[in-house]
C-alpha atoms as a PDB file:
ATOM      1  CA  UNK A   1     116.250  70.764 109.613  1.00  0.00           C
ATOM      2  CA  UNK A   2     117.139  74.694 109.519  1.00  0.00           C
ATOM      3  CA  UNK A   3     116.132  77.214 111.854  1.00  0.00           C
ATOM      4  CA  UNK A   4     114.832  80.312 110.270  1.00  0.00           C
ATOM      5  CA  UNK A   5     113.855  83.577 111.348  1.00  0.00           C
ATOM      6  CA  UNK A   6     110.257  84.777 109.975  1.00  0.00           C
ATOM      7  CA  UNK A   7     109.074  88.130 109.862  1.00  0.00           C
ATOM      8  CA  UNK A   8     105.430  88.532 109.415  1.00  0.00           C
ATOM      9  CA  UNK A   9     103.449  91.979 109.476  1.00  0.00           C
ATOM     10  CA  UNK A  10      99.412  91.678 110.209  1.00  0.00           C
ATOM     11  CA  UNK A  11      97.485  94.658 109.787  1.00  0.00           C
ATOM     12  CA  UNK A  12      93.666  95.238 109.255  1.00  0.00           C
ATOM     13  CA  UNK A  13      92.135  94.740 105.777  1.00  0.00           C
ATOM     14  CA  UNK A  14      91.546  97.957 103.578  1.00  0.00           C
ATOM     15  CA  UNK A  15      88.237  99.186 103.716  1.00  0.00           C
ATOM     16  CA  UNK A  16      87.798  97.940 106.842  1.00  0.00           C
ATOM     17  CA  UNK A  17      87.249 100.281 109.882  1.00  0.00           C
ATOM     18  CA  UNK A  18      90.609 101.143 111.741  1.00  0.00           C
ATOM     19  CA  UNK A  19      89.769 103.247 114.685  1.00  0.00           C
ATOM     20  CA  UNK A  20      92.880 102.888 115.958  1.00  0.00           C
ATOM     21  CA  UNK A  21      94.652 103.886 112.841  1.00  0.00           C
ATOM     22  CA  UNK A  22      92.225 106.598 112.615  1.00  0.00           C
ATOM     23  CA  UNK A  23      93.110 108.171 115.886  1.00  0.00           C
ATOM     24  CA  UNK A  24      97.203 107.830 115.134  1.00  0.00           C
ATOM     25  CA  UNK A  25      96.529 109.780 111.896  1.00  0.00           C
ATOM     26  CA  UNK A  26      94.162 112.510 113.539  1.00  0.00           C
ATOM     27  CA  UNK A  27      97.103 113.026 115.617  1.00  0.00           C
ATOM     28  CA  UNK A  28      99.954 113.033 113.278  1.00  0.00           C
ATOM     29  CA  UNK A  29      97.801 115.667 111.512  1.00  0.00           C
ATOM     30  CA  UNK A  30      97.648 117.565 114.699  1.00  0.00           C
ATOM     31  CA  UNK A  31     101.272 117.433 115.402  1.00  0.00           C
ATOM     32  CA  UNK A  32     101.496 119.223 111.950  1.00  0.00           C
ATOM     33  CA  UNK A  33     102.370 115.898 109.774  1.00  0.00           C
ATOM     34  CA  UNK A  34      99.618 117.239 107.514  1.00  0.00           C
ATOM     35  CA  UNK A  35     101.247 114.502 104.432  1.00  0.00           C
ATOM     36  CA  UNK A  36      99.408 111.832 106.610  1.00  0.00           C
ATOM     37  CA  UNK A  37      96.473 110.464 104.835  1.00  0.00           C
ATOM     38  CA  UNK A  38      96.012 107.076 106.585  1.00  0.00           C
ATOM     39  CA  UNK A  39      97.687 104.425 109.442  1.00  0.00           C
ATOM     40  CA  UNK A  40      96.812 100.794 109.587  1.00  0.00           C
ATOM     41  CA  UNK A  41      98.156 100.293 113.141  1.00  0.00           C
ATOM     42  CA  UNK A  42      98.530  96.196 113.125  1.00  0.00           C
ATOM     43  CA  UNK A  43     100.986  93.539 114.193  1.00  0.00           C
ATOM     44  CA  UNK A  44     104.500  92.496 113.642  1.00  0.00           C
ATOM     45  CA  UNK A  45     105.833  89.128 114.288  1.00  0.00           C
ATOM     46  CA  UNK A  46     109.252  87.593 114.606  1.00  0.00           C
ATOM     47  CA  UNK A  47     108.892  83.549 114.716  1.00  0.00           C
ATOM     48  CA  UNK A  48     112.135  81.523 115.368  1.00  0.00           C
ATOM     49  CA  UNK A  49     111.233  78.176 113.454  1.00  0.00           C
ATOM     50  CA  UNK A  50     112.633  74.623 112.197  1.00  0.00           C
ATOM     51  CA  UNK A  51     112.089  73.748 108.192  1.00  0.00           C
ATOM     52  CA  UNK A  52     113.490  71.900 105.765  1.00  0.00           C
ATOM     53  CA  UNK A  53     114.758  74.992 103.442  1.00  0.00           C
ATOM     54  CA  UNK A  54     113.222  78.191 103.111  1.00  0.00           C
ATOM     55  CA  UNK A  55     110.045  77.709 100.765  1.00  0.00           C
ATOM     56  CA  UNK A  56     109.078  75.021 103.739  1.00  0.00           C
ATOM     57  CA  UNK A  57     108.925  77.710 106.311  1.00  0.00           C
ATOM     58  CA  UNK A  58     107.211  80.102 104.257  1.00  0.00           C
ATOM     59  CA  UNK A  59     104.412  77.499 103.574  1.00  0.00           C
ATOM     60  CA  UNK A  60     104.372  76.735 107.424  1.00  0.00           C
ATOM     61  CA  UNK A  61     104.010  80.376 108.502  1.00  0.00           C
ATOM     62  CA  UNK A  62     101.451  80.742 105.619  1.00  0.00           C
ATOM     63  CA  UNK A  63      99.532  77.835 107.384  1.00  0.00           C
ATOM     64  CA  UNK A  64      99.760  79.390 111.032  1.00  0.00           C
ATOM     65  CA  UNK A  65      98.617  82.548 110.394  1.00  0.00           C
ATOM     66  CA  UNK A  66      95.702  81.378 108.082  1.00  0.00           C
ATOM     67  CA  UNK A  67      94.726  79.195 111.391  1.00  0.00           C
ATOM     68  CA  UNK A  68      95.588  81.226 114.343  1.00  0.00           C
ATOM     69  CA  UNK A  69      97.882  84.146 113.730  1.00  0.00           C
ATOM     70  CA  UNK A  70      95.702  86.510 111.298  1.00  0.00           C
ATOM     71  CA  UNK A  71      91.995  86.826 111.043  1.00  0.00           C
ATOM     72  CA  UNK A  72      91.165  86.358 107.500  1.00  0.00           C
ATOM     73  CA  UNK A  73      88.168  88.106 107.432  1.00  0.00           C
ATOM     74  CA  UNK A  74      89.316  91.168 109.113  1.00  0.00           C
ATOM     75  CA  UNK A  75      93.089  90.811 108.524  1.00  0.00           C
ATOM     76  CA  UNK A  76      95.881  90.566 105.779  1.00  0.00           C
ATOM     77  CA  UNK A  77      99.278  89.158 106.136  1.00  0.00           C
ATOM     78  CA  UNK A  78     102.870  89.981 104.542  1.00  0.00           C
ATOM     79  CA  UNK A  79     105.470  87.922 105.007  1.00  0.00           C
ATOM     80  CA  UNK A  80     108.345  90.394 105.050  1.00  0.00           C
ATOM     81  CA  UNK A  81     111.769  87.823 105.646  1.00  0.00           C
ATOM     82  CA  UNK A  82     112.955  84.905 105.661  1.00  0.00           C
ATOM     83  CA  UNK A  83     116.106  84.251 107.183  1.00  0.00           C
ATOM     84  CA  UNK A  84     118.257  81.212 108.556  1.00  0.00           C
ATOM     85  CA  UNK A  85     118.859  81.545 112.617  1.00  0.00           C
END
């Protein structure tokens, strides 16, 4: 077994109300960062895992946050890197 560093980035699903996102891009506007047109404040994740290879802790991440870490009907998920420890 390898230990691997997972990054995972959970924000909420387009389309779906964001009211904190709303209120960081009313005040980016405000600050005069008038390019702004939308924020999806979410989540980011950094898990520190054991796997086989690399395709095995992509699958087991995959699995966690369809069970616990990300809310499918509100959420998406990117895994953004996969790296050995």
């Amino acid at each position: 077994m390898t230990r691997f560093v997972v990054n995972v980035h959970i924000v909420p699903r387009k389309g779906l109300l964001d009211p904190q996102g709303k209120a960081v891009a009313d005040s980016l506007r405000t600050l005069g960062f008038a390019g702004v047109h939308d924020v999806h404040v979410g989540r980011h994740l950094v898990l520190d895992l054991e796997a086989a290879d690399a395709a095995g802790a992509e699958r087991t991440v995959r699995e966690m946050c369809g069970r616990l870490l990300a809310n499918p009907v509100t959420e998406d998920f990117e895994i953004a890197g996969i790296r050995p420890a």
